[in-house]
PDB file of N, CA and C in Angstrom:
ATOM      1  N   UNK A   1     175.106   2.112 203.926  1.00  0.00           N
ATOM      2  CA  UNK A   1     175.181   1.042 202.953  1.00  0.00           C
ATOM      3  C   UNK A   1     175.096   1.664 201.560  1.00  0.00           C
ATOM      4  N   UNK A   2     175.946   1.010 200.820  1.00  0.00           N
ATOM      5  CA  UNK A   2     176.147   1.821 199.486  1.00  0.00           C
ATOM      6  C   UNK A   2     174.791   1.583 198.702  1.00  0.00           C
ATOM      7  N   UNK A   3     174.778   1.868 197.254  1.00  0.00           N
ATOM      8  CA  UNK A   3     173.501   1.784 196.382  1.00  0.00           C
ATOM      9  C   UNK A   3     173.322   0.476 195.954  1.00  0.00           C
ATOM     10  N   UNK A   4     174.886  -0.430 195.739  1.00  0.00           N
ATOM     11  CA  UNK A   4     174.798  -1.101 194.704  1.00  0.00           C
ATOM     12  C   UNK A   4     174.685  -2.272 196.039  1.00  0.00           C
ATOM     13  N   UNK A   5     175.199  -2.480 197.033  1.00  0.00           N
ATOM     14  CA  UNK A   5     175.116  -3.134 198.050  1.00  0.00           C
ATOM     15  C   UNK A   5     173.542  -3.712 198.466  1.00  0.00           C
ATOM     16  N   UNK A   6     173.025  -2.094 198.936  1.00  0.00           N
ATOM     17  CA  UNK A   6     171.465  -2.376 199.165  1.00  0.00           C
ATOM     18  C   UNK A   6     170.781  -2.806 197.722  1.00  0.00           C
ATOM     19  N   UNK A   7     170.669  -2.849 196.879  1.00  0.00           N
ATOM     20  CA  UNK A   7     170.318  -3.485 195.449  1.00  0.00           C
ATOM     21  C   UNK A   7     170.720  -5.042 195.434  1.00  0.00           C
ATOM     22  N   UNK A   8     171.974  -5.301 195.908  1.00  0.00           N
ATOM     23  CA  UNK A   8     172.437  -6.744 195.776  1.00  0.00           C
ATOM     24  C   UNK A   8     172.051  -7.659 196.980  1.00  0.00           C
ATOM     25  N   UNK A   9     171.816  -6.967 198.261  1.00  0.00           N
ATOM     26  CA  UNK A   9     171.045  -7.295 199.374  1.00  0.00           C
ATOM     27  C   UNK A   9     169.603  -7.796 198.837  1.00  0.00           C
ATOM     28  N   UNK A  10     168.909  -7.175 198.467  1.00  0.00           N
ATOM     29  CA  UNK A  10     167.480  -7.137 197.933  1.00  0.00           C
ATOM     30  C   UNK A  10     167.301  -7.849 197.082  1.00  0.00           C
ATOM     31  N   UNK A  11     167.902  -8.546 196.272  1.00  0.00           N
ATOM     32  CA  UNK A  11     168.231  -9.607 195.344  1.00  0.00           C
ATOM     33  C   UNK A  11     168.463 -10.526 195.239  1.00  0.00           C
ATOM     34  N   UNK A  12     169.019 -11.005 197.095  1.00  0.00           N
ATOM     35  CA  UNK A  12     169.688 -12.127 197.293  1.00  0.00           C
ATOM     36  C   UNK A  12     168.006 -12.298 197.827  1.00  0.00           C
ATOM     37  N   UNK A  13     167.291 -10.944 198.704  1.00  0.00           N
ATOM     38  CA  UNK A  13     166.614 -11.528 199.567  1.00  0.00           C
ATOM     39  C   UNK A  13     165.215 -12.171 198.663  1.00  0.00           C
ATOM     40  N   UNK A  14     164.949 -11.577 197.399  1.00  0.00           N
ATOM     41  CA  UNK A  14     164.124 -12.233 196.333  1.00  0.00           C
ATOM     42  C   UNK A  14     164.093 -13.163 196.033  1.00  0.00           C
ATOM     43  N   UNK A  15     165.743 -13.888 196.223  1.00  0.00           N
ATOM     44  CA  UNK A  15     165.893 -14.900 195.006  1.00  0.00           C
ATOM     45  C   UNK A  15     166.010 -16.095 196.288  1.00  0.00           C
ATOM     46  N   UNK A  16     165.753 -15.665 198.077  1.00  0.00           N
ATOM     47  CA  UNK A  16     165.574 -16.593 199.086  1.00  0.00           C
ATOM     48  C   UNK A  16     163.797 -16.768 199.044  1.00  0.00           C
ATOM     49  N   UNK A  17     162.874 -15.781 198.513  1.00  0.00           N
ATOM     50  CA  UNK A  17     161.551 -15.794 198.417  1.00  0.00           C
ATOM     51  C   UNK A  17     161.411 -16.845 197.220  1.00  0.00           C
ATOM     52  N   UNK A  18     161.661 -16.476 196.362  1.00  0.00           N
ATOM     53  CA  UNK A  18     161.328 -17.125 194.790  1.00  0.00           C
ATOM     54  C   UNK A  18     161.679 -18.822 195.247  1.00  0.00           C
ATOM     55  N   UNK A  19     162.875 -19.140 195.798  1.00  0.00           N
ATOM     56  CA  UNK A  19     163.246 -20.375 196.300  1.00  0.00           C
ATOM     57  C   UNK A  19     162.458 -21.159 197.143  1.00  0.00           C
ATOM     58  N   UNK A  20     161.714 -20.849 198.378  1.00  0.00           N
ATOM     59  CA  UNK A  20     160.948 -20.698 198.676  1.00  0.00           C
ATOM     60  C   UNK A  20     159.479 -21.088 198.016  1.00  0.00           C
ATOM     61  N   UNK A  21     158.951 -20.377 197.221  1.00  0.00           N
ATOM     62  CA  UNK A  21     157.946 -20.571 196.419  1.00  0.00           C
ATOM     63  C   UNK A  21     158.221 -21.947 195.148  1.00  0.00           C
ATOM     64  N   UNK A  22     159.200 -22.235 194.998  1.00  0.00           N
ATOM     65  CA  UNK A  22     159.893 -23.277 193.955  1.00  0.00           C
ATOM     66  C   UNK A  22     159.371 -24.243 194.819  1.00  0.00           C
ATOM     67  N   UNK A  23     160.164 -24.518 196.516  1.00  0.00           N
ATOM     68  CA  UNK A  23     160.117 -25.647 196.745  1.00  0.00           C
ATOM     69  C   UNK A  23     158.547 -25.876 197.329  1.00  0.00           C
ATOM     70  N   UNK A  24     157.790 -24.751 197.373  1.00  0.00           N
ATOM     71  CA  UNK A  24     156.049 -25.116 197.431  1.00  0.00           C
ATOM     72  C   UNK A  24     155.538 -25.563 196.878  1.00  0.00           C
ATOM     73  N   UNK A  25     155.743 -24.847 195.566  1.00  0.00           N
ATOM     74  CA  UNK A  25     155.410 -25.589 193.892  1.00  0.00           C
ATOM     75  C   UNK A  25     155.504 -27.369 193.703  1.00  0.00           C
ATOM     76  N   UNK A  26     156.835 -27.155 194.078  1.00  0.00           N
ATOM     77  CA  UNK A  26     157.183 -28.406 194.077  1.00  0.00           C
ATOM     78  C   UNK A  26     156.836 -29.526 194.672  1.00  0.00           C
ATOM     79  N   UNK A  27     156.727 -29.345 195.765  1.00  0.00           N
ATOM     80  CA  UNK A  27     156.282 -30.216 196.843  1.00  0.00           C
ATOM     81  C   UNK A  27     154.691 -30.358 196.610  1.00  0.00           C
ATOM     82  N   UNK A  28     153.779 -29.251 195.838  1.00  0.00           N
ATOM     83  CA  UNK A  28     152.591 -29.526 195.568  1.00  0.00           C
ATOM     84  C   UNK A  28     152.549 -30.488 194.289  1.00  0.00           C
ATOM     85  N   UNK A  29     153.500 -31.171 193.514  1.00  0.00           N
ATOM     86  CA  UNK A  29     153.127 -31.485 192.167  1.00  0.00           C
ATOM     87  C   UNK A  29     153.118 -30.195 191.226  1.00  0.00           C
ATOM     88  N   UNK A  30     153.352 -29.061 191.396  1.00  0.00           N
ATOM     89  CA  UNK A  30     152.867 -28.049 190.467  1.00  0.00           C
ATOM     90  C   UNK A  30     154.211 -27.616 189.440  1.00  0.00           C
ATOM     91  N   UNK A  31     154.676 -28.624 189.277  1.00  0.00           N
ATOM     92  CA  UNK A  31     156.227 -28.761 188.171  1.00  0.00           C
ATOM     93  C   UNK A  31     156.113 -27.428 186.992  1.00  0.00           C
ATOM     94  N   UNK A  32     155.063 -27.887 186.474  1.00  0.00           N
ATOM     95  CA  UNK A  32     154.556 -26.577 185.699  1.00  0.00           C
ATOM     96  C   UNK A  32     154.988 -25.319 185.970  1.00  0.00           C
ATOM     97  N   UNK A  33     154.148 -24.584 187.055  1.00  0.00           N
ATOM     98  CA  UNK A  33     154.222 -23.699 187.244  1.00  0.00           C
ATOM     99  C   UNK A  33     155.158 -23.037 188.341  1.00  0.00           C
ATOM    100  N   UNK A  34     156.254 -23.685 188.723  1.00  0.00           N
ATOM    101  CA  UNK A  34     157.377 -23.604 189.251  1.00  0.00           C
ATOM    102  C   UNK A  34     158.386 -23.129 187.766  1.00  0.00           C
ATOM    103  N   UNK A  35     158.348 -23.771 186.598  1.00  0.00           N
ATOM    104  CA  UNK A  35     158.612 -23.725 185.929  1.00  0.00           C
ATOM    105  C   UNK A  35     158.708 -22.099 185.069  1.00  0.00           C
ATOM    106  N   UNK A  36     157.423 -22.072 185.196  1.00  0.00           N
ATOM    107  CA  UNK A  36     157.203 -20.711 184.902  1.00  0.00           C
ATOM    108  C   UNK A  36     158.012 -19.486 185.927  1.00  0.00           C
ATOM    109  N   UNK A  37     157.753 -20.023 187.288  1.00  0.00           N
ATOM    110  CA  UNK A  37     158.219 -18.677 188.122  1.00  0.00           C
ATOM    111  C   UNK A  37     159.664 -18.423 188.302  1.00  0.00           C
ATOM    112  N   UNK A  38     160.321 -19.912 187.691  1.00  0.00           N
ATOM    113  CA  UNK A  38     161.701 -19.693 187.108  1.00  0.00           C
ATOM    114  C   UNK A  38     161.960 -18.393 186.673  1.00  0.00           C
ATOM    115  N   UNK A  39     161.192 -18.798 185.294  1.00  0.00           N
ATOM    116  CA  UNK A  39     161.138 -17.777 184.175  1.00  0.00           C
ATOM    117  C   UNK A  39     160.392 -16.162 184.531  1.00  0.00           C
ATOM    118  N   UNK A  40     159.860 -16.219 185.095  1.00  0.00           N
ATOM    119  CA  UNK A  40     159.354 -14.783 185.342  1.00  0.00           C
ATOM    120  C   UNK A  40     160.555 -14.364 186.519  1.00  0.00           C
ATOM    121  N   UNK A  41     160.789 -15.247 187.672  1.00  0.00           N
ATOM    122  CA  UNK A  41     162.095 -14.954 188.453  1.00  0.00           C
ATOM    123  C   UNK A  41     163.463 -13.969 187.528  1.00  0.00           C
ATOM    124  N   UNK A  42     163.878 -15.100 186.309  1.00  0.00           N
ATOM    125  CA  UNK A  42     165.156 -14.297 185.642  1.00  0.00           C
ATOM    126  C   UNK A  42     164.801 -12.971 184.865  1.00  0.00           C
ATOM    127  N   UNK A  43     163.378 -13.164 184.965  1.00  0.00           N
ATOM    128  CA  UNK A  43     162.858 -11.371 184.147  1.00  0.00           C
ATOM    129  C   UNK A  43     163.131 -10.940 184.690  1.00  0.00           C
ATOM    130  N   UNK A  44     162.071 -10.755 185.853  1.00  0.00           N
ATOM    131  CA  UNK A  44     161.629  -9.402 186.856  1.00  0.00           C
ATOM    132  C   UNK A  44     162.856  -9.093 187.893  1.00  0.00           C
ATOM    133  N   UNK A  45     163.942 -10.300 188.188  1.00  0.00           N
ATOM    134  CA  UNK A  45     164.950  -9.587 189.001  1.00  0.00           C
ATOM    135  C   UNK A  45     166.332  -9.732 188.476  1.00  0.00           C
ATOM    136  N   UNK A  46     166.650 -10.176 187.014  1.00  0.00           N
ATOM    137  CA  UNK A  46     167.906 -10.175 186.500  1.00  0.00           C
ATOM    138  C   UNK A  46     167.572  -8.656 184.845  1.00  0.00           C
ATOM    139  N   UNK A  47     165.946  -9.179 184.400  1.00  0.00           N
ATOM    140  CA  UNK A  47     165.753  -8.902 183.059  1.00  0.00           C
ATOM    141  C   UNK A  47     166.338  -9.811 181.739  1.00  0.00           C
ATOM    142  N   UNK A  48     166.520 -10.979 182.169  1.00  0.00           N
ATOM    143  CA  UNK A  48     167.297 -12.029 181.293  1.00  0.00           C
ATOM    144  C   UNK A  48     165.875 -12.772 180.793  1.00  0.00           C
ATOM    145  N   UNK A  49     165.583 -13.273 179.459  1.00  0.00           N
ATOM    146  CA  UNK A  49     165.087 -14.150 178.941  1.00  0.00           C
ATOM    147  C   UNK A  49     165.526 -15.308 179.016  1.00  0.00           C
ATOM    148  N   UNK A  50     165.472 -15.938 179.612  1.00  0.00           N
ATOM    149  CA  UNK A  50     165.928 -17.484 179.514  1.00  0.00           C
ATOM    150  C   UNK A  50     165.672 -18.228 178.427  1.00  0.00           C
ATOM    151  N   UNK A  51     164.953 -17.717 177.307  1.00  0.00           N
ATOM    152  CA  UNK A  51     164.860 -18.534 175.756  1.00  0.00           C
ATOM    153  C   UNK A  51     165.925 -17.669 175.313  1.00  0.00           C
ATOM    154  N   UNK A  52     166.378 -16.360 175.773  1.00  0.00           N
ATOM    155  CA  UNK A  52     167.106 -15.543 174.876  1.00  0.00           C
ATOM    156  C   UNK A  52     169.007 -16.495 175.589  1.00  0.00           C
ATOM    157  N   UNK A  53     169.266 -16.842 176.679  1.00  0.00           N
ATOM    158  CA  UNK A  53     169.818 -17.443 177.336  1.00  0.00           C
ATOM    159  C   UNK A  53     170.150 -19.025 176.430  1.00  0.00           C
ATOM    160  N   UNK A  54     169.480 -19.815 176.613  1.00  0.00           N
ATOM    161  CA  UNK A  54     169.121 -21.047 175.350  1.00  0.00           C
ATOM    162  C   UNK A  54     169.756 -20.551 173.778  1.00  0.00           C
ATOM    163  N   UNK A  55     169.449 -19.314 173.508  1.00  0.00           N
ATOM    164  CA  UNK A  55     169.555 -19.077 172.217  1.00  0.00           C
ATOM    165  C   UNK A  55     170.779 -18.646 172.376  1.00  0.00           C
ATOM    166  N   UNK A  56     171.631 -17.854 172.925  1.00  0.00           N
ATOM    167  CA  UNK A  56     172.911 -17.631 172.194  1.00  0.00           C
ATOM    168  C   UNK A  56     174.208 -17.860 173.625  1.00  0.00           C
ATOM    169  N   UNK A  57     173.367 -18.634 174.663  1.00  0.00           N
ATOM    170  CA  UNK A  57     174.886 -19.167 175.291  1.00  0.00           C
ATOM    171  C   UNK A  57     174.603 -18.204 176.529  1.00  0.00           C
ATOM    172  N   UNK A  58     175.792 -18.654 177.752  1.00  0.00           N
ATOM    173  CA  UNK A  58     175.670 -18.315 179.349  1.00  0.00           C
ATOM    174  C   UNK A  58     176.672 -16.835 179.042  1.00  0.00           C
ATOM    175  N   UNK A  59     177.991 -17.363 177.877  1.00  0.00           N
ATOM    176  CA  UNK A  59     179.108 -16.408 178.103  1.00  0.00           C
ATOM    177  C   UNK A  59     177.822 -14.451 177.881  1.00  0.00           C
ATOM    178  N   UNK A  60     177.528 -14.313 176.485  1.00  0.00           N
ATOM    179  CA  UNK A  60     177.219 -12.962 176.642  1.00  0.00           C
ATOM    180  C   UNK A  60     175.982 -12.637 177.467  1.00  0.00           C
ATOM    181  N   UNK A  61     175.306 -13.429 178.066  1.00  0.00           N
ATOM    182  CA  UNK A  61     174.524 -12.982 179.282  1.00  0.00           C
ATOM    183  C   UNK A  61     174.992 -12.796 180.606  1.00  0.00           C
ATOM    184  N   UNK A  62     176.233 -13.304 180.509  1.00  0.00           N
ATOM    185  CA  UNK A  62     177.055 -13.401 181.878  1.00  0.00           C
ATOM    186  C   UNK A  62     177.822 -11.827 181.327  1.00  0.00           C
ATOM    187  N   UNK A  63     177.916 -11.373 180.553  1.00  0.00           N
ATOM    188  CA  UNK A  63     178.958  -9.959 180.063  1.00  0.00           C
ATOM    189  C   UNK A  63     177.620  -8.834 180.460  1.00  0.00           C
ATOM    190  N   UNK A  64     176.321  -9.708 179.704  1.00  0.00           N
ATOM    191  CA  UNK A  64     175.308  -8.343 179.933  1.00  0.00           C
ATOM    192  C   UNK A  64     174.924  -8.151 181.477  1.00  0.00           C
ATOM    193  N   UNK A  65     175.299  -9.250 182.554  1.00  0.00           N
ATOM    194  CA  UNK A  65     174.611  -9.154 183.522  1.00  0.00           C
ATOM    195  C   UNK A  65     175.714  -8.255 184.641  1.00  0.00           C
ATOM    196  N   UNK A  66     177.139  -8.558 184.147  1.00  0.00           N
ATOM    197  CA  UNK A  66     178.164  -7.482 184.729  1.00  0.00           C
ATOM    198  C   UNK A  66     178.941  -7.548 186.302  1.00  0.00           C
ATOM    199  N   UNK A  67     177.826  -8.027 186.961  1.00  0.00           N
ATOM    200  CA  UNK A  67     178.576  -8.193 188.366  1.00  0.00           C
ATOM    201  C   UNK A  67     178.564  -9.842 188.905  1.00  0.00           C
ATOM    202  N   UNK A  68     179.192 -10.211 189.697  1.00  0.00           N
ATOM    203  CA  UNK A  68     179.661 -11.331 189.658  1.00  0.00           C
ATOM    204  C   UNK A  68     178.178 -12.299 190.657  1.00  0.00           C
ATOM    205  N   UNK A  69     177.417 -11.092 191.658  1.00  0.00           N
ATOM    206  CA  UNK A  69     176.416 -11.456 192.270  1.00  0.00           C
ATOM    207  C   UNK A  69     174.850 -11.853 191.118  1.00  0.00           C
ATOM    208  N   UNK A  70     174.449 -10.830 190.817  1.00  0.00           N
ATOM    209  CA  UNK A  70     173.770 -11.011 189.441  1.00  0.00           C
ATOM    210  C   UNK A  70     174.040 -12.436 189.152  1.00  0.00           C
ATOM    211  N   UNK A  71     175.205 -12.694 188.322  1.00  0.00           N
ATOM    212  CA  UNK A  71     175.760 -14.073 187.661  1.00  0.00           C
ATOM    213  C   UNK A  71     175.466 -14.978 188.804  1.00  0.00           C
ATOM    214  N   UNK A  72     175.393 -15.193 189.600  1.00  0.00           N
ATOM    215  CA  UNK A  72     175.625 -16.171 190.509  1.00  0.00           C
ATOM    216  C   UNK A  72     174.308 -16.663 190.651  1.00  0.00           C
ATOM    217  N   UNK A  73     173.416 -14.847 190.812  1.00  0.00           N
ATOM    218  CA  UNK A  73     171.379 -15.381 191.227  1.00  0.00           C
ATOM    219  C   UNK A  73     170.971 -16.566 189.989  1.00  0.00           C
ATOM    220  N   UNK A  74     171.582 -15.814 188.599  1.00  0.00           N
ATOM    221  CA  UNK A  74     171.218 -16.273 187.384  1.00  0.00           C
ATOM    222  C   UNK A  74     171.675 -17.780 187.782  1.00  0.00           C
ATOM    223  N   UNK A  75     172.643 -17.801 188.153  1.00  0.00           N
ATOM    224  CA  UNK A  75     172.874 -19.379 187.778  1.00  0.00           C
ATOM    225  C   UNK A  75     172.250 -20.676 188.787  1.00  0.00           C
ATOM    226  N   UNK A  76     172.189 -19.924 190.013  1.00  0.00           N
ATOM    227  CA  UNK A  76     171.069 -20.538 191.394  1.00  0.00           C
ATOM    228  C   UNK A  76     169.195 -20.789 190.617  1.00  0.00           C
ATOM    229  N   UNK A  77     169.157 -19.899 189.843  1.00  0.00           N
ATOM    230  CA  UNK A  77     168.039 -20.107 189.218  1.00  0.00           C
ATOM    231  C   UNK A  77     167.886 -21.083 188.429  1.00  0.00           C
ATOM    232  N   UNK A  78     168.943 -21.449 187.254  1.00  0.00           N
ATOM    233  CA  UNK A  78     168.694 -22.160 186.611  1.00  0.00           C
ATOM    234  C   UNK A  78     169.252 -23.480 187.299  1.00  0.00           C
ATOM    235  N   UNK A  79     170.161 -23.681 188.304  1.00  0.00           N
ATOM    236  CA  UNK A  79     170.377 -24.929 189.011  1.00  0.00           C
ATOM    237  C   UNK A  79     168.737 -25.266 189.513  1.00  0.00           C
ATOM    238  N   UNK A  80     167.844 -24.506 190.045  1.00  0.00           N
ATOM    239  CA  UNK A  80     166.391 -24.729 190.318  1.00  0.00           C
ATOM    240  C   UNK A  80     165.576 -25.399 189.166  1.00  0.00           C
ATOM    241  N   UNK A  81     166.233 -24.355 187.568  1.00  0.00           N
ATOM    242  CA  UNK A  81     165.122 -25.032 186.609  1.00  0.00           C
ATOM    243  C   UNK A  81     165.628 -26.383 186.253  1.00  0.00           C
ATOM    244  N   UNK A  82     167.116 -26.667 186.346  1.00  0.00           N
ATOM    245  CA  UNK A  82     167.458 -28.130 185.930  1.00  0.00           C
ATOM    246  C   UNK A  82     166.785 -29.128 187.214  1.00  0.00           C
ATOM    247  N   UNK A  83     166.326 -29.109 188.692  1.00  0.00           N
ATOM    248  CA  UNK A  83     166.299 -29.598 189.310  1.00  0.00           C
ATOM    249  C   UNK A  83     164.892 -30.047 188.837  1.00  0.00           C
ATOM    250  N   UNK A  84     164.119 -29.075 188.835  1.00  0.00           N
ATOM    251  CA  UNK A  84     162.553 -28.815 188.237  1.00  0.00           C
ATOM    252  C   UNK A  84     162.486 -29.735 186.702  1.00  0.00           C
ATOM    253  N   UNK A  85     163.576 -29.820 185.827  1.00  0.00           N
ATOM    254  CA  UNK A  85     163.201 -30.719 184.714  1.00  0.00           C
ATOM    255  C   UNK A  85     163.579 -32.332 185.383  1.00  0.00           C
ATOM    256  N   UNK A  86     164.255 -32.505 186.223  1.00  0.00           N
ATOM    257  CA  UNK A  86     164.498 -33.686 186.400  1.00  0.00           C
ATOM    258  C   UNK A  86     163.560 -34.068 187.689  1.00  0.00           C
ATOM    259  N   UNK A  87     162.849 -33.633 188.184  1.00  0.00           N
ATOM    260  CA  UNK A  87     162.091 -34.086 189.060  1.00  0.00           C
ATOM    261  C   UNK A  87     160.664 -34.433 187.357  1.00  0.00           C
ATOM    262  N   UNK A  88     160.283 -33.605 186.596  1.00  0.00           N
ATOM    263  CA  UNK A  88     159.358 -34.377 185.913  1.00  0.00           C
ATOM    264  C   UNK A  88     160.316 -35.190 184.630  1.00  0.00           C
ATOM    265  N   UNK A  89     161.073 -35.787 184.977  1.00  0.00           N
ATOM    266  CA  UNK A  89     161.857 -37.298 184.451  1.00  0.00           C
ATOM    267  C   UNK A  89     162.401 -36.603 183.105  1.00  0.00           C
ATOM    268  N   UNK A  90     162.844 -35.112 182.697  1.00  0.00           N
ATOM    269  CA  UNK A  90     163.764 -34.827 181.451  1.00  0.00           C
ATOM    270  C   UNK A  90     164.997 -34.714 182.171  1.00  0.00           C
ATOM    271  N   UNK A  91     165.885 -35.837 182.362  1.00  0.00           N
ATOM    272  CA  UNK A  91     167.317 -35.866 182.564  1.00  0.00           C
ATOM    273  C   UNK A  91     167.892 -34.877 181.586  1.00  0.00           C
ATOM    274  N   UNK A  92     167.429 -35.041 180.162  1.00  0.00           N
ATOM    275  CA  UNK A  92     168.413 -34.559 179.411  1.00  0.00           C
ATOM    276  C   UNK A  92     168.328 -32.906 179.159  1.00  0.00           C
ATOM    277  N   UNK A  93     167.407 -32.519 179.688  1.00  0.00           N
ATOM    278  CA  UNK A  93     166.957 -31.203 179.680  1.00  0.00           C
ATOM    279  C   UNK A  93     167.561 -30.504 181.177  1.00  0.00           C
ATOM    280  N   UNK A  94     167.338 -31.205 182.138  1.00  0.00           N
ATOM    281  CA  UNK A  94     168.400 -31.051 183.353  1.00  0.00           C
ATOM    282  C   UNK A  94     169.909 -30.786 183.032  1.00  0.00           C
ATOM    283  N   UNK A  95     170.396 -31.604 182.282  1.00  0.00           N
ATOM    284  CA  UNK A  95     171.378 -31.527 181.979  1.00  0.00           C
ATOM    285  C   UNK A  95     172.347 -30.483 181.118  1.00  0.00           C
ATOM    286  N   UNK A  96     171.183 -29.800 180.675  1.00  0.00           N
ATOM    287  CA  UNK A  96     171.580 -28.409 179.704  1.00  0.00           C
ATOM    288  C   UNK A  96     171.406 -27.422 180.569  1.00  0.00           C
ATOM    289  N   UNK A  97     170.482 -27.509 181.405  1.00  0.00           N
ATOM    290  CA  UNK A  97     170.459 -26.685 182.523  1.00  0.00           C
ATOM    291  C   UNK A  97     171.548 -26.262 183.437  1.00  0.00           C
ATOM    292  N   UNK A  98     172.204 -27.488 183.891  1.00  0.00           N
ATOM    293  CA  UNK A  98     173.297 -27.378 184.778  1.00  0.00           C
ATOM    294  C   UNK A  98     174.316 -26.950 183.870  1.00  0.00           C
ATOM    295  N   UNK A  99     174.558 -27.609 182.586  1.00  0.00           N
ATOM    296  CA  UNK A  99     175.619 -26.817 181.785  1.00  0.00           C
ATOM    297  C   UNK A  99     176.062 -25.378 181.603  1.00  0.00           C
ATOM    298  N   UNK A 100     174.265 -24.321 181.216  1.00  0.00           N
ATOM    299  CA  UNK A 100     174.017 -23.386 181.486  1.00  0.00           C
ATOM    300  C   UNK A 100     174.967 -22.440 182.673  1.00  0.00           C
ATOM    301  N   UNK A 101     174.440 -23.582 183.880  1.00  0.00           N
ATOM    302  CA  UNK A 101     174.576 -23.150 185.277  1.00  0.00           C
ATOM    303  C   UNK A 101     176.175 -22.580 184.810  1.00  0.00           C
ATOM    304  N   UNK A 102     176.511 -24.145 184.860  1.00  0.00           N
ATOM    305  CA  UNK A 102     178.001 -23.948 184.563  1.00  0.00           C
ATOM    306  C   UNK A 102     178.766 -23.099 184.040  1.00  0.00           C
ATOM    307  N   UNK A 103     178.158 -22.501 182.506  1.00  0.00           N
ATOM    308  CA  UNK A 103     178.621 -21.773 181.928  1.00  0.00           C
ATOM    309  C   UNK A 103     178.832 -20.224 182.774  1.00  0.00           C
ATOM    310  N   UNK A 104     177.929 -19.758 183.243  1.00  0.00           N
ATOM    311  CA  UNK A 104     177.994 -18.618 184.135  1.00  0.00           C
ATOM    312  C   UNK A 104     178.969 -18.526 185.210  1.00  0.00           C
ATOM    313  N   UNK A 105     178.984 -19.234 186.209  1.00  0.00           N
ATOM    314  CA  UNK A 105     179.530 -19.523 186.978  1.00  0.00           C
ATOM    315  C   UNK A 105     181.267 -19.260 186.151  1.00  0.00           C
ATOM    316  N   UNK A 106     182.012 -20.091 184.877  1.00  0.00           N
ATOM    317  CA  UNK A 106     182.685 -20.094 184.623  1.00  0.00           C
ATOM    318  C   UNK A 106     183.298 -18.283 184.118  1.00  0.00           C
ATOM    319  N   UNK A 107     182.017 -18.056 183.691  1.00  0.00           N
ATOM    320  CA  UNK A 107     182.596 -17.006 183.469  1.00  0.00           C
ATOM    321  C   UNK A 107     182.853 -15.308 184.581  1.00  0.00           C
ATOM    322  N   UNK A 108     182.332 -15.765 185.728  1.00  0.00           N
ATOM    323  CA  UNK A 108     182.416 -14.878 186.710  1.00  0.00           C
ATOM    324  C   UNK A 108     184.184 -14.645 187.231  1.00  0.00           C
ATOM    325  N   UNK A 109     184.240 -13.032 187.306  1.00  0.00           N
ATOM    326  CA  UNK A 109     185.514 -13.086 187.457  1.00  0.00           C
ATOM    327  C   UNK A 109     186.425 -13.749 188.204  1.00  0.00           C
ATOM    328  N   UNK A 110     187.612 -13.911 188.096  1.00  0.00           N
ATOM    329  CA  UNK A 110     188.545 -14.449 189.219  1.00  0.00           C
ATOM    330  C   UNK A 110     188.467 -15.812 188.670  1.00  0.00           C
ATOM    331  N   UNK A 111     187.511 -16.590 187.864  1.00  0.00           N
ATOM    332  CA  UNK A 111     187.435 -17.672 187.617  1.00  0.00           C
ATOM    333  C   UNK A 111     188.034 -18.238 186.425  1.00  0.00           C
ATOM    334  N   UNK A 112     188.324 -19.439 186.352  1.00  0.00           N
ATOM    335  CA  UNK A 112     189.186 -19.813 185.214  1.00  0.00           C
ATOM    336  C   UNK A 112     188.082 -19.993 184.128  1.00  0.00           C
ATOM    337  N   UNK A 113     187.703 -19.575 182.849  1.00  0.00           N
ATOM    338  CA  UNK A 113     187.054 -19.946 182.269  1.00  0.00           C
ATOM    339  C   UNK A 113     186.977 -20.544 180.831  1.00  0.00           C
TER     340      UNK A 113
END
C-alpha cells in the first residue's frame, strides 16, 4: 500500500471515529462541545482553521488542502457542524455551513465549479 493511500485510509478511519463521537455528543445534549470537536477535528486531521475557512471562503482552502479526499473529510465535517447548528435552532448558521460544504465539494476536481 502506497504512502499517500495508507495516510488517506487513516483519515477516513478518524473522521468514522470523530463521527461517532459527534453523534454521542449529540445524542447527550452536549451541542457545545460537539461543536468544538468539529473544530479541533479540521485541525488535528486536515490543519484547517475553520474561522480561517469563514474568513476567506471554501475555494483557497480547497487549493491548500490539494487532494480531492482531504476536500471531501473537510466538507463531511462541516455537513456535521451545519447539522450541529441546526439541531440547537440556528437555521441560518446551518445554512452557511452547508454552503461552505458546498463550496468544497464544488471545487474538487472533475467537478464543475
Amino acid at each position: 500500500m502506497s504512502i499517500q493511500r495508507d495516510y488517506i485510509q487513516r483519515l477516513v478511519e478518524a473522521l468514522a471515529q470523530v463521527t461517532a463521537r459527534l453523534l454521542t455528543l449529540r445524542k447527550a445534549g452536549q451541542t457545545g462541545e460537539a461543536l468544538a470537536e468539529v473544530e479541533r477535528a479540521a485541525g488535528s486531521l486536515l490543519g484547517v482553521d475553520l474561522k480561517l475557512l469563514e474568513a476567506i471562503g471554501p475555494g483557497p482552502i480547497a487549493v491548500q488542502l490539494g487532494h480531492p479526499e482531504k476536500i471531501e473529510v473537510l466538507a463531511r465535517l462541516l455537513d456535521e457542524r451545519a447539522g450541529l447548528e441546526r439541531a440547537r435552532g440556528d437555521e441560518a448558521a446551518a445554512a452557511r455551513w452547508e454552503a461552505r460544504a458546498a463550496g468544497l465539494r464544488a471545487a474538487l476536481p472533475g467537478r464543475p465549479g
